[in-house]
N, C-alpha and C. Protein backbone atom coordinates (compact mmCIF):
# COMPACT_ATOMS: atom_id res chain seq x y z
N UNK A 1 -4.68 -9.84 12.60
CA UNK A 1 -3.39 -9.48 12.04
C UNK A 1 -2.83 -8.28 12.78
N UNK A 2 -1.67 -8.34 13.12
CA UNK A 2 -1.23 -7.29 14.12
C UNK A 2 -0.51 -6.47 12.93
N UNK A 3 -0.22 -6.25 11.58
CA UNK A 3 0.32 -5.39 11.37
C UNK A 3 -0.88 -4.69 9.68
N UNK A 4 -1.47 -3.52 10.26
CA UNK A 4 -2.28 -2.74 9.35
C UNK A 4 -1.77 -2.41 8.18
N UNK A 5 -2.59 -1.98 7.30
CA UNK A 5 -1.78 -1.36 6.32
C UNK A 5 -2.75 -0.21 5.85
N UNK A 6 -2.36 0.89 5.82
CA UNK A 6 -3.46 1.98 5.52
C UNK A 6 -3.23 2.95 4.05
N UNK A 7 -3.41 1.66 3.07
CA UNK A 7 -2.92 2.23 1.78
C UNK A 7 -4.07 3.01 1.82
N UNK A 8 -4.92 2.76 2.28
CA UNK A 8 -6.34 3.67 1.59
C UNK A 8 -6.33 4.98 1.99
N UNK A 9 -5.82 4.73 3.24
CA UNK A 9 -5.54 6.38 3.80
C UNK A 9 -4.62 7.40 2.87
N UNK A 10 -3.60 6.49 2.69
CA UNK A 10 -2.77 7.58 1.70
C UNK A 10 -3.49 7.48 0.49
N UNK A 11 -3.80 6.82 -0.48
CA UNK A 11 -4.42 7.43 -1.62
C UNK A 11 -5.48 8.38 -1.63
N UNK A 12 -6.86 8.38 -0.34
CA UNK A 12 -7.38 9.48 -0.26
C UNK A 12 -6.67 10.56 -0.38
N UNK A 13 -5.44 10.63 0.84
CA UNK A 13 -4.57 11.94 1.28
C UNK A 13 -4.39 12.18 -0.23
N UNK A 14 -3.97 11.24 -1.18
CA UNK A 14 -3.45 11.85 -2.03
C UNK A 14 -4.07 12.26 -3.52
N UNK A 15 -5.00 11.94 -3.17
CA UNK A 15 -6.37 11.92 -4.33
C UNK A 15 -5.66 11.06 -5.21
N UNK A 16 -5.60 9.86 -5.12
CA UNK A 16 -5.06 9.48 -6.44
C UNK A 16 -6.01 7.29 -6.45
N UNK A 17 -6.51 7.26 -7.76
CA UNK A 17 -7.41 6.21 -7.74
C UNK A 17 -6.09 4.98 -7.44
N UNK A 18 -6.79 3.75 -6.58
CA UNK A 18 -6.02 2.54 -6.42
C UNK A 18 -5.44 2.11 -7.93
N UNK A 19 -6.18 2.09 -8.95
CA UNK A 19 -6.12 1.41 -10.56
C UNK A 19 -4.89 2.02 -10.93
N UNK A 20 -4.28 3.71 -10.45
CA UNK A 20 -3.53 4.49 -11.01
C UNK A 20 -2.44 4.21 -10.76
N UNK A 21 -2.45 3.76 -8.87
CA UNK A 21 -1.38 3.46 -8.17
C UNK A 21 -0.34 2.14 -8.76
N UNK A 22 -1.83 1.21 -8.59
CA UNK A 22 -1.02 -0.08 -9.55
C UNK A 22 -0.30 -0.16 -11.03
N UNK A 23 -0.96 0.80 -11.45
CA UNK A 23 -0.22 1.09 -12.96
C UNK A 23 0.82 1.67 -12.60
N UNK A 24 0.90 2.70 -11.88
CA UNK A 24 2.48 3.31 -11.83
C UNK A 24 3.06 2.43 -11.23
N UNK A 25 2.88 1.51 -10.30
CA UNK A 25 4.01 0.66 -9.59
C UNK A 25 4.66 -0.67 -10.27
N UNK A 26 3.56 -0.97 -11.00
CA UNK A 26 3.57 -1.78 -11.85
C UNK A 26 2.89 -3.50 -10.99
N UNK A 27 2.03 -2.91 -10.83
CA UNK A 27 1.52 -4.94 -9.96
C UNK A 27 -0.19 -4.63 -10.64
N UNK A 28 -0.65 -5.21 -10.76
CA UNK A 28 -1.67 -5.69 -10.97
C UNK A 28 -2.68 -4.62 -9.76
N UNK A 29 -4.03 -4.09 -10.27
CA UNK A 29 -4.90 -3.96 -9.43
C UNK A 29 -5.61 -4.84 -8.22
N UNK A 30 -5.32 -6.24 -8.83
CA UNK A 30 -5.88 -7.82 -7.89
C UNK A 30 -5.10 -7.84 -6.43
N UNK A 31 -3.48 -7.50 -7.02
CA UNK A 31 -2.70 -7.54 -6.09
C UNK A 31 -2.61 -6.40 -5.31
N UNK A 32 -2.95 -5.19 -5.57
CA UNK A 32 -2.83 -3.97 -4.52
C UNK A 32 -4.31 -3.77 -3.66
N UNK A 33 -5.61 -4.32 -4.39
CA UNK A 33 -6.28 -4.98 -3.47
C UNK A 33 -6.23 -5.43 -2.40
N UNK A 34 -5.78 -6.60 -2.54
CA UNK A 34 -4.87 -7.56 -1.12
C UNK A 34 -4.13 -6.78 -0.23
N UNK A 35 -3.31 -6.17 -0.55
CA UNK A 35 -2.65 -5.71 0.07
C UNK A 35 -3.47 -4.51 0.82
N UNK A 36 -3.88 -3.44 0.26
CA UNK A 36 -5.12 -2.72 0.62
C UNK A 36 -5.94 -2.79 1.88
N UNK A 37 -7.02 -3.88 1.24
CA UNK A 37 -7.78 -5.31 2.08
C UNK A 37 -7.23 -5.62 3.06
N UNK A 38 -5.85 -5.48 3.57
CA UNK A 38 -5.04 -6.35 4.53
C UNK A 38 -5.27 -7.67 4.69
N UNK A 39 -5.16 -8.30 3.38
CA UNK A 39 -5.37 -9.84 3.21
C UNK A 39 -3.71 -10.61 2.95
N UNK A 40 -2.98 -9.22 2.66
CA UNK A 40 -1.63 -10.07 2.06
C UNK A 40 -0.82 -10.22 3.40
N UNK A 41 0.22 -11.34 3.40
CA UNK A 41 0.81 -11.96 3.87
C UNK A 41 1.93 -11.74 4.33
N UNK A 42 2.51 -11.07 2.69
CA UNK A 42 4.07 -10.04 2.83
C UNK A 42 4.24 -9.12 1.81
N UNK A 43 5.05 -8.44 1.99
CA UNK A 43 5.28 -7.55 0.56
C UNK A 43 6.61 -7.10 0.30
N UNK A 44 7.02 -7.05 -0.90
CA UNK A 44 8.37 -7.30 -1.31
C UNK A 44 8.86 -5.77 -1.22
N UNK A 45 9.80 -5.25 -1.05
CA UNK A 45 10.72 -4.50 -0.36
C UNK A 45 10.51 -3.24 -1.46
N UNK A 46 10.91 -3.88 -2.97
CA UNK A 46 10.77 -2.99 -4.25
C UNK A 46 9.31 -2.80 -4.40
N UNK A 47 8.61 -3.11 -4.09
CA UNK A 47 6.86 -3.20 -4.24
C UNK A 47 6.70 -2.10 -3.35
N UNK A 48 6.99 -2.18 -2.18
CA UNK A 48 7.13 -0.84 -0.93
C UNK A 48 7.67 0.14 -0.90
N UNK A 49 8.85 0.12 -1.89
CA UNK A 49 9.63 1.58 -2.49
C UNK A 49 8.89 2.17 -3.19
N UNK A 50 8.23 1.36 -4.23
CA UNK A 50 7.87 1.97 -5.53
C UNK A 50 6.17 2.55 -5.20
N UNK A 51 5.78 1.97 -3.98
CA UNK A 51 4.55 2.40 -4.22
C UNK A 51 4.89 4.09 -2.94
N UNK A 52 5.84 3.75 -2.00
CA UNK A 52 6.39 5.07 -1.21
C UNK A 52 6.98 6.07 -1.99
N UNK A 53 7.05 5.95 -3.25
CA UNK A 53 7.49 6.81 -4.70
C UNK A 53 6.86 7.48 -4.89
N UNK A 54 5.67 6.33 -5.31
CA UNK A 54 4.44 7.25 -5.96
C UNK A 54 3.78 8.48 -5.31
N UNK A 55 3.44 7.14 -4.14
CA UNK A 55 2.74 8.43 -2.94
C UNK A 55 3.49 9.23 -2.09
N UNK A 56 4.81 9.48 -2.44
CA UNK A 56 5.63 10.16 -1.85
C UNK A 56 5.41 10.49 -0.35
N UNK A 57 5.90 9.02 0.36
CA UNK A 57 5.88 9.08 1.79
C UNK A 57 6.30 8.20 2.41
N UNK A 58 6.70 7.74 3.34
CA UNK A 58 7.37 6.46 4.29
C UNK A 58 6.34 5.17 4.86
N UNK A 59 8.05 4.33 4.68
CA UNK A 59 7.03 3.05 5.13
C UNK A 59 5.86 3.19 6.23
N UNK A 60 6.89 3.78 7.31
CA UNK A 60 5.82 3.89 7.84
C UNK A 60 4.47 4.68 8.31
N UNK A 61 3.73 5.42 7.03
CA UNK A 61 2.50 6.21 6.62
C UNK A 61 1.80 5.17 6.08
N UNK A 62 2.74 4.17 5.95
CA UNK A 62 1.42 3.21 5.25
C UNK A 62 1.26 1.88 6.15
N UNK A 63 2.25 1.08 6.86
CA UNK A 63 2.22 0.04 8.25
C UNK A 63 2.09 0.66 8.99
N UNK A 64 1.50 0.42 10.43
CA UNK A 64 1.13 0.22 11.41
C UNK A 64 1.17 -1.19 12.22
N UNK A 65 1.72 -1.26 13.33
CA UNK A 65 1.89 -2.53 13.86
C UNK A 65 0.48 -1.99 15.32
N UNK A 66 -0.28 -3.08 15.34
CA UNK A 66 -1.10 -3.25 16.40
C UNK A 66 -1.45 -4.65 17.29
N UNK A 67 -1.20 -4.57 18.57
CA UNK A 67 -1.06 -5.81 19.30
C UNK A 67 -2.81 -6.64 18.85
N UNK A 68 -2.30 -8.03 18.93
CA UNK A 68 -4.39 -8.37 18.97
C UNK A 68 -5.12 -8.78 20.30
């Protein structure tokens, strides 16, 4: 997959548990997993605001595009 996603990085940065994140954003823990994991596919635009809310930071602190 050429494009990363380094949610994990920011929740360390931000001390804050994955379970917390999903509650404030409102998706399911299953689903921020995936996404996490870099298993998901796509992610919806308001899903990417709301979680750049929480963790107060930009899209791109959390994508990364890398050639394979």
């Amino acid at each position: 997959m050429s494009i990363i996603v380094n949610l994990d990085v920011m929740l360390a940065k931000r001390k804050l548990p994955a379970g917390e994140l999903a509650e404030r954003v409102g998706i399911t823990a299953a689903n921020l997993s995936v996404l996490k994991n870099n298993k998901a596919k796509a992610i919806r635009f308001s899903t990417l605001e709301a979680i750049c809310r929480v963790l107060d930071c930009q899209p791109g602190d959390l994508l990364e595009y890398k050639e394979d």
